[in-house]
N, C-alpha and C. Protein backbone atom coordinates (compact mmCIF):
# COMPACT_ATOMS: atom_id res chain seq x y z
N UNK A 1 0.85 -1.18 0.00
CA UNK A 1 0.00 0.00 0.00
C UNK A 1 0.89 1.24 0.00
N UNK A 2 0.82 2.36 -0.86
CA UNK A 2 1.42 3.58 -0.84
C UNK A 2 0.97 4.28 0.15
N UNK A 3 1.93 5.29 0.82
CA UNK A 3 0.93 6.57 1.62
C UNK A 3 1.72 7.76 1.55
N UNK A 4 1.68 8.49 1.60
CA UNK A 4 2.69 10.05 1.92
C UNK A 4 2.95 10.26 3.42
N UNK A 5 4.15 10.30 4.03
CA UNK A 5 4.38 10.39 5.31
C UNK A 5 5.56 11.52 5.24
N UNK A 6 5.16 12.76 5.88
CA UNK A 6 6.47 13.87 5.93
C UNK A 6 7.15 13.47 7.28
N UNK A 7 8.94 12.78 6.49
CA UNK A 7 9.81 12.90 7.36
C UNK A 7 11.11 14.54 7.45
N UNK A 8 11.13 14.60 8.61
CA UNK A 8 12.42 15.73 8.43
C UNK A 8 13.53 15.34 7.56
N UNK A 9 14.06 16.38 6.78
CA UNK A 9 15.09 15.95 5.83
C UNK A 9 16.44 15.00 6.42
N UNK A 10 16.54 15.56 7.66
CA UNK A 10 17.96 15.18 7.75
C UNK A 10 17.66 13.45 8.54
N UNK A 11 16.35 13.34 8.66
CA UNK A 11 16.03 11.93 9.04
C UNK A 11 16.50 11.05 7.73
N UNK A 12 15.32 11.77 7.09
CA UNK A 12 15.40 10.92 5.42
C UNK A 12 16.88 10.52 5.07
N UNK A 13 17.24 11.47 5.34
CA UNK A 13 18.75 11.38 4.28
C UNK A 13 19.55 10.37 5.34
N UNK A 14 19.19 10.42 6.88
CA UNK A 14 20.21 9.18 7.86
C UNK A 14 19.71 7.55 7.45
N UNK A 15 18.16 8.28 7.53
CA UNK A 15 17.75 5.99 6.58
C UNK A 15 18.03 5.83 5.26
N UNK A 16 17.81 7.23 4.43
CA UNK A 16 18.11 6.32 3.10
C UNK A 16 19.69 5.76 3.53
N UNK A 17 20.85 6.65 3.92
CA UNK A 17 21.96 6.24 3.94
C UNK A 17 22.17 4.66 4.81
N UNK A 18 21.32 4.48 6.18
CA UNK A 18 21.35 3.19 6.26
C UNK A 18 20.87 2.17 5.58
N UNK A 19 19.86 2.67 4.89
CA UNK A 19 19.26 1.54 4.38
C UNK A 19 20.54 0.99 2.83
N UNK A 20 20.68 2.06 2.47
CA UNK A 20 22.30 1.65 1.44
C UNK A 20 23.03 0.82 2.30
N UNK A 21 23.47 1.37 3.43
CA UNK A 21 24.60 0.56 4.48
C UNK A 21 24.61 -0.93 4.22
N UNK A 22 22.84 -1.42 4.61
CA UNK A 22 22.94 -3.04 4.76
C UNK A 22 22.23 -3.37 3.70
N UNK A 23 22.19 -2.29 2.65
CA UNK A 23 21.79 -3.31 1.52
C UNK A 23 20.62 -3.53 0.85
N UNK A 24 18.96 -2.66 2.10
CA UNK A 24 17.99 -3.11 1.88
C UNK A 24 17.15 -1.78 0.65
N UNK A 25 16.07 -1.54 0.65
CA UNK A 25 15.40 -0.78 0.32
C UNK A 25 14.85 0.53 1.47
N UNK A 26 14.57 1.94 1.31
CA UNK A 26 14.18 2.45 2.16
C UNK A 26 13.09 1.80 2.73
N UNK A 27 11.83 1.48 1.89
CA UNK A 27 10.97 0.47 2.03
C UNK A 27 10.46 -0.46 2.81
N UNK A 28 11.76 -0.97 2.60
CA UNK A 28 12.28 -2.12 3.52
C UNK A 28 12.86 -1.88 4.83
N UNK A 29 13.66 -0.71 4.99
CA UNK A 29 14.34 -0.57 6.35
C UNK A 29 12.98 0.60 7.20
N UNK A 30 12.13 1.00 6.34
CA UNK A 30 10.47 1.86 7.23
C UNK A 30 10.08 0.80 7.69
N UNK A 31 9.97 -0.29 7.10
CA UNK A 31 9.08 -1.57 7.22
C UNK A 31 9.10 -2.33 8.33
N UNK A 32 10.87 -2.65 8.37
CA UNK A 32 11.64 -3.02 9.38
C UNK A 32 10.95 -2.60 10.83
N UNK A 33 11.51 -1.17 10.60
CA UNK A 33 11.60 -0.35 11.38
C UNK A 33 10.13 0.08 12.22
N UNK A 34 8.68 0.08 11.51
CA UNK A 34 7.62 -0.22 11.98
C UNK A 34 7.31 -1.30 12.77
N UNK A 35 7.75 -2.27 12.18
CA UNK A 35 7.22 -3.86 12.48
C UNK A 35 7.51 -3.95 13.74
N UNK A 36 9.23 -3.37 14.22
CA UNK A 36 9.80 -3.26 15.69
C UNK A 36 9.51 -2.55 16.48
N UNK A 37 8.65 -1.44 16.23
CA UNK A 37 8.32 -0.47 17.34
C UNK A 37 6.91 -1.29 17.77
N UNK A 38 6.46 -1.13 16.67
CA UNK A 38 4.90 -1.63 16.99
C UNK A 38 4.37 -3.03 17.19
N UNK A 39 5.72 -3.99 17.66
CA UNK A 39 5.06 -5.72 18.14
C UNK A 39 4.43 -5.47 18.88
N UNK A 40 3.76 -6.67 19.18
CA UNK A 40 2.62 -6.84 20.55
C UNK A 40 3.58 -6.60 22.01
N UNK A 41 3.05 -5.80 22.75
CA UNK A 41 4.13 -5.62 23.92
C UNK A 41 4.42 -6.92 24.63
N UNK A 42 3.52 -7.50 24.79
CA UNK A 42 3.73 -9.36 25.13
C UNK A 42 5.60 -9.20 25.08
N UNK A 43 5.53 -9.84 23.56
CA UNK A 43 6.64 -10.14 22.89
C UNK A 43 8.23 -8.65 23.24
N UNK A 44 7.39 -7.95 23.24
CA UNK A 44 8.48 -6.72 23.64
C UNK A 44 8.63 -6.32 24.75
N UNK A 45 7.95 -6.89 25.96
CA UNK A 45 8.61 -7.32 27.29
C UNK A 45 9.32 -8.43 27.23
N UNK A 46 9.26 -9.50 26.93
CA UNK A 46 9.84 -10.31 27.42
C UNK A 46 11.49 -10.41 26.80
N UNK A 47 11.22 -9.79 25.47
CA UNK A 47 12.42 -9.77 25.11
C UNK A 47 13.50 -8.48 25.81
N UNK A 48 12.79 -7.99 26.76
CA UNK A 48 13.40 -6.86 27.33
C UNK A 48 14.03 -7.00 28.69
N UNK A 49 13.50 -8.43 29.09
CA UNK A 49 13.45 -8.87 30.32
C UNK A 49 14.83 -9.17 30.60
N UNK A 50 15.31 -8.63 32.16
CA UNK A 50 16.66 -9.09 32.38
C UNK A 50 16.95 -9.85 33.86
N UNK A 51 17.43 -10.67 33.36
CA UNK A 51 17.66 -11.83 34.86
C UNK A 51 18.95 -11.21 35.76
N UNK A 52 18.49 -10.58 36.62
CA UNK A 52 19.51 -10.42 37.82
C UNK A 52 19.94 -11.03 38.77
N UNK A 53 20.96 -11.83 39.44
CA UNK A 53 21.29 -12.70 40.38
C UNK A 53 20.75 -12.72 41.60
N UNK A 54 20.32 -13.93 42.21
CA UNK A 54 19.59 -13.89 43.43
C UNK A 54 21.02 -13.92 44.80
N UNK A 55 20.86 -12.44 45.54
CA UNK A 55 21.65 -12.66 46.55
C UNK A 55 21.17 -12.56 47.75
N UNK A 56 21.48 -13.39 48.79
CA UNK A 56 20.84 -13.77 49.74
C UNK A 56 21.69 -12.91 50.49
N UNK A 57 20.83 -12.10 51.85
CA UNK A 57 21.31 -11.53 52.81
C UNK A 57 21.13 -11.57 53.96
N UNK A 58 21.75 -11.63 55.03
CA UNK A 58 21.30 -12.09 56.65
C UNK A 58 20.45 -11.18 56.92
N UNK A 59 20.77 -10.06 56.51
CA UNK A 59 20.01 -8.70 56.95
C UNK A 59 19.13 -8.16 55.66
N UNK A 60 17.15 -9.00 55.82
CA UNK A 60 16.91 -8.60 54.68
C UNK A 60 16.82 -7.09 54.88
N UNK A 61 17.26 -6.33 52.97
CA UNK A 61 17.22 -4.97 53.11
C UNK A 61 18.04 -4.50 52.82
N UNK A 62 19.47 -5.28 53.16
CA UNK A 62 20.74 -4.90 52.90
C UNK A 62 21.62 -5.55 52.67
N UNK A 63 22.40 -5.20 51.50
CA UNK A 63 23.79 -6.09 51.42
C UNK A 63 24.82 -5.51 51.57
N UNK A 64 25.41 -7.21 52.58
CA UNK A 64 26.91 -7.15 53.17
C UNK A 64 27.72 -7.67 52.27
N UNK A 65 28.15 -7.26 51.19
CA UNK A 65 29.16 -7.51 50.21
C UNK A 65 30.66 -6.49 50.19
N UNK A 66 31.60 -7.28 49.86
CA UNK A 66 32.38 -7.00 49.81
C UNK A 66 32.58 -6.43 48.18
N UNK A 67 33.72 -5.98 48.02
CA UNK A 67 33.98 -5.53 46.68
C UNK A 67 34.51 -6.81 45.24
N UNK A 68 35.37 -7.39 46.34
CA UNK A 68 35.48 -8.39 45.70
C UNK A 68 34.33 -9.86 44.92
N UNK A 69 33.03 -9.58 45.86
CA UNK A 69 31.99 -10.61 46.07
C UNK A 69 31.18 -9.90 44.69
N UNK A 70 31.15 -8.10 44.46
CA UNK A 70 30.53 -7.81 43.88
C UNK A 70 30.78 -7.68 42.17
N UNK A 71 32.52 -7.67 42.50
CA UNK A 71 32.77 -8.13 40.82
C UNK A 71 32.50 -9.18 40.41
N UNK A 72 32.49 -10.37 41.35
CA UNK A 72 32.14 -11.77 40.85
C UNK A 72 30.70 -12.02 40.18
N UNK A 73 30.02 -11.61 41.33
CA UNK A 73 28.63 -11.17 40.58
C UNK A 73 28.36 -10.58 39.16
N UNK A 74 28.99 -9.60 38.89
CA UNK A 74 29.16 -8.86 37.99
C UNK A 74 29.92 -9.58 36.37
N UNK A 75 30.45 -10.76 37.04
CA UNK A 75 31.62 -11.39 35.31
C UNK A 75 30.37 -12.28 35.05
C-alpha cells in the first residue's frame, strides 16, 4: 500500500543512507523499522526482560558484600 508520510530531511537522508549501508530498500528498512516499534508488547517485554542474580542476605534490606563478592557477581 502507498501513503505520503512527511519525514524531516535530515532523518530521510540518515535511513536512506542506512538503508544503502545493509543493503535493503528504504521500504524495507520503514518496514523493518515499523514492524519493531509496533510488536505486541507481550513479545516486547519479554524480550526486554533481564535476569539479575539472586543474593541472599542475613540482613533482609541490605547487602553485606564485599567488593570483591561484587565483581564476581558482575563477570
Amino acid at each position: 500500500m502507498k501513503t505520503t508520510v512527511e519525514i524531516p530531511e535530515e532523518l530521510l537522508q540518515l535511513a536512506k543512507a542506512d538503508a544503502e549501508r545493509r543493503g535493503v530498500t528504504l521500504t524495507d528498512l520503514v518496514t523493518e523499522a515499523l514492524s519493531h516499534e509496533l510488536r505486541p508488547a507481550k513479545i516486547a517485554q519479554s524480550a526486554r526482560r533481564v535476569k539479575f542474580p539472586l543474593i541472599h542476605s542475613r540482613t533482609p534490606g541490605q547487602l553485606n558484600l564485599t567488593n570483591r563478592q561484587i565483581e564476581e557477581l558482575l563477570d
